[in-house]
Protein backbone atom coordinates (compact mmCIF):
# COMPACT_ATOMS: atom_id res chain seq x y z
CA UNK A 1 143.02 67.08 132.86
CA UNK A 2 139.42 67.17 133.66
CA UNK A 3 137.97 66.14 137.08
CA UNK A 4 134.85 64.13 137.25
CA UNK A 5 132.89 65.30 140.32
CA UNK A 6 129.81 63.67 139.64
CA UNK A 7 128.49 59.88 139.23
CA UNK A 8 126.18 62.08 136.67
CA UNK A 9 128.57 62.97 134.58
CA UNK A 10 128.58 61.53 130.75
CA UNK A 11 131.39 59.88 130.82
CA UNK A 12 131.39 58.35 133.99
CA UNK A 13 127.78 57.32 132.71
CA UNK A 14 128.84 55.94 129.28
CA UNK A 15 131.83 53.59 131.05
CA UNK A 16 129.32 52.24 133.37
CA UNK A 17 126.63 51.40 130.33
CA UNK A 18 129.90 49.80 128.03
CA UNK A 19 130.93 47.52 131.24
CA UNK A 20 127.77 46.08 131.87
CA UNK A 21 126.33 46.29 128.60
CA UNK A 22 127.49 44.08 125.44
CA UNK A 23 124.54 45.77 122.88
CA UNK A 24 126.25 49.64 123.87
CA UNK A 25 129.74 48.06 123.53
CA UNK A 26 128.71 47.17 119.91
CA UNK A 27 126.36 49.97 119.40
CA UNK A 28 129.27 52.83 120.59
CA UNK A 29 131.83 50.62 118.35
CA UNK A 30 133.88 50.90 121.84
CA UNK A 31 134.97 49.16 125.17
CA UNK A 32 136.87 49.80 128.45
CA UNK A 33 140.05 48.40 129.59
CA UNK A 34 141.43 49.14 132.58
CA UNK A 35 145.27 49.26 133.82
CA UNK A 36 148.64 51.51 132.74
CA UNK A 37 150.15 47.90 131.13
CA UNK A 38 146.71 47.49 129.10
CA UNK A 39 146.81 50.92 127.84
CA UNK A 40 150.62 50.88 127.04
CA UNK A 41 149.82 47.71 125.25
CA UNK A 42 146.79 48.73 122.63
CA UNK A 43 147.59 47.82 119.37
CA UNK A 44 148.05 51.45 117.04
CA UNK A 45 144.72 50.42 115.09
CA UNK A 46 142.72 51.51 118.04
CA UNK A 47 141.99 55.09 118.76
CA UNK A 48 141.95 55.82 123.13
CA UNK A 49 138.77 58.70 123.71
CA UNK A 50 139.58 58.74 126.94
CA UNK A 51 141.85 57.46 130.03
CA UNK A 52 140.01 57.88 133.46
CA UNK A 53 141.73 57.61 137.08
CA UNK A 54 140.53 57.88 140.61
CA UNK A 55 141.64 61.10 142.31
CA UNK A 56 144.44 58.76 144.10
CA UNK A 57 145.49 57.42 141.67
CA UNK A 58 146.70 60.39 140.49
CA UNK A 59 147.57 62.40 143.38
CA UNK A 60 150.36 58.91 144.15
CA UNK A 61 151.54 58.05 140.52
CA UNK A 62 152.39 60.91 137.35
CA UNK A 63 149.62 59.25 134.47
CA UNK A 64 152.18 61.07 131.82
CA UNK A 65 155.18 59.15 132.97
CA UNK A 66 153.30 55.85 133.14
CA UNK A 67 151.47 56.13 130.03
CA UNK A 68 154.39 55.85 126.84
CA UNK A 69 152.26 57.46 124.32
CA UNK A 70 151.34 61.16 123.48
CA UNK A 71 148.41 60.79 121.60
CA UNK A 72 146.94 58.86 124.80
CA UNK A 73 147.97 61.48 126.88
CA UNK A 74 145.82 63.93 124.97
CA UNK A 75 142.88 61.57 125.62
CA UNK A 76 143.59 61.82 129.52
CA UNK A 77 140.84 63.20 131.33
């Protein structure tokens, strides 16, 4: 698990641009989605790049027992 310190950092910049932008949603071929159901519910045909939680989020609730899937877990930043 990585953790994002900055509001600079690429990833945190590249979920901003795909929520508020429909041309980088199509451009990046990707989009967000946000809760633990959501992500437990993603059809296998889509590939997860990455899973992103606030600090206390994670410091009150285990991501790897929420999340039912390994291969999301790898994508867990």
């Amino acid at each position: 698990m990585e953790l994002i310190t900055s509001k600079d950092n690429k990833i945190v910049k590249l979920i901003s641009n795909l929520m508020n932008n429909k041309k980088v949603r199509d451009e990046e071929d990707l989009f967000v989605i946000e809760g633990i159901k959501t992500i437990n519910e993603i059809n296998d045909n889509f590939e997860i790049k990455y899973i992103v939680v606030s600090e206390d989020f994670s410091n009150k609730i285990d991501v790897n027992t929420c999340v039912k899937d390994e291969n999301v877990l790898k994508s867990l930043l």
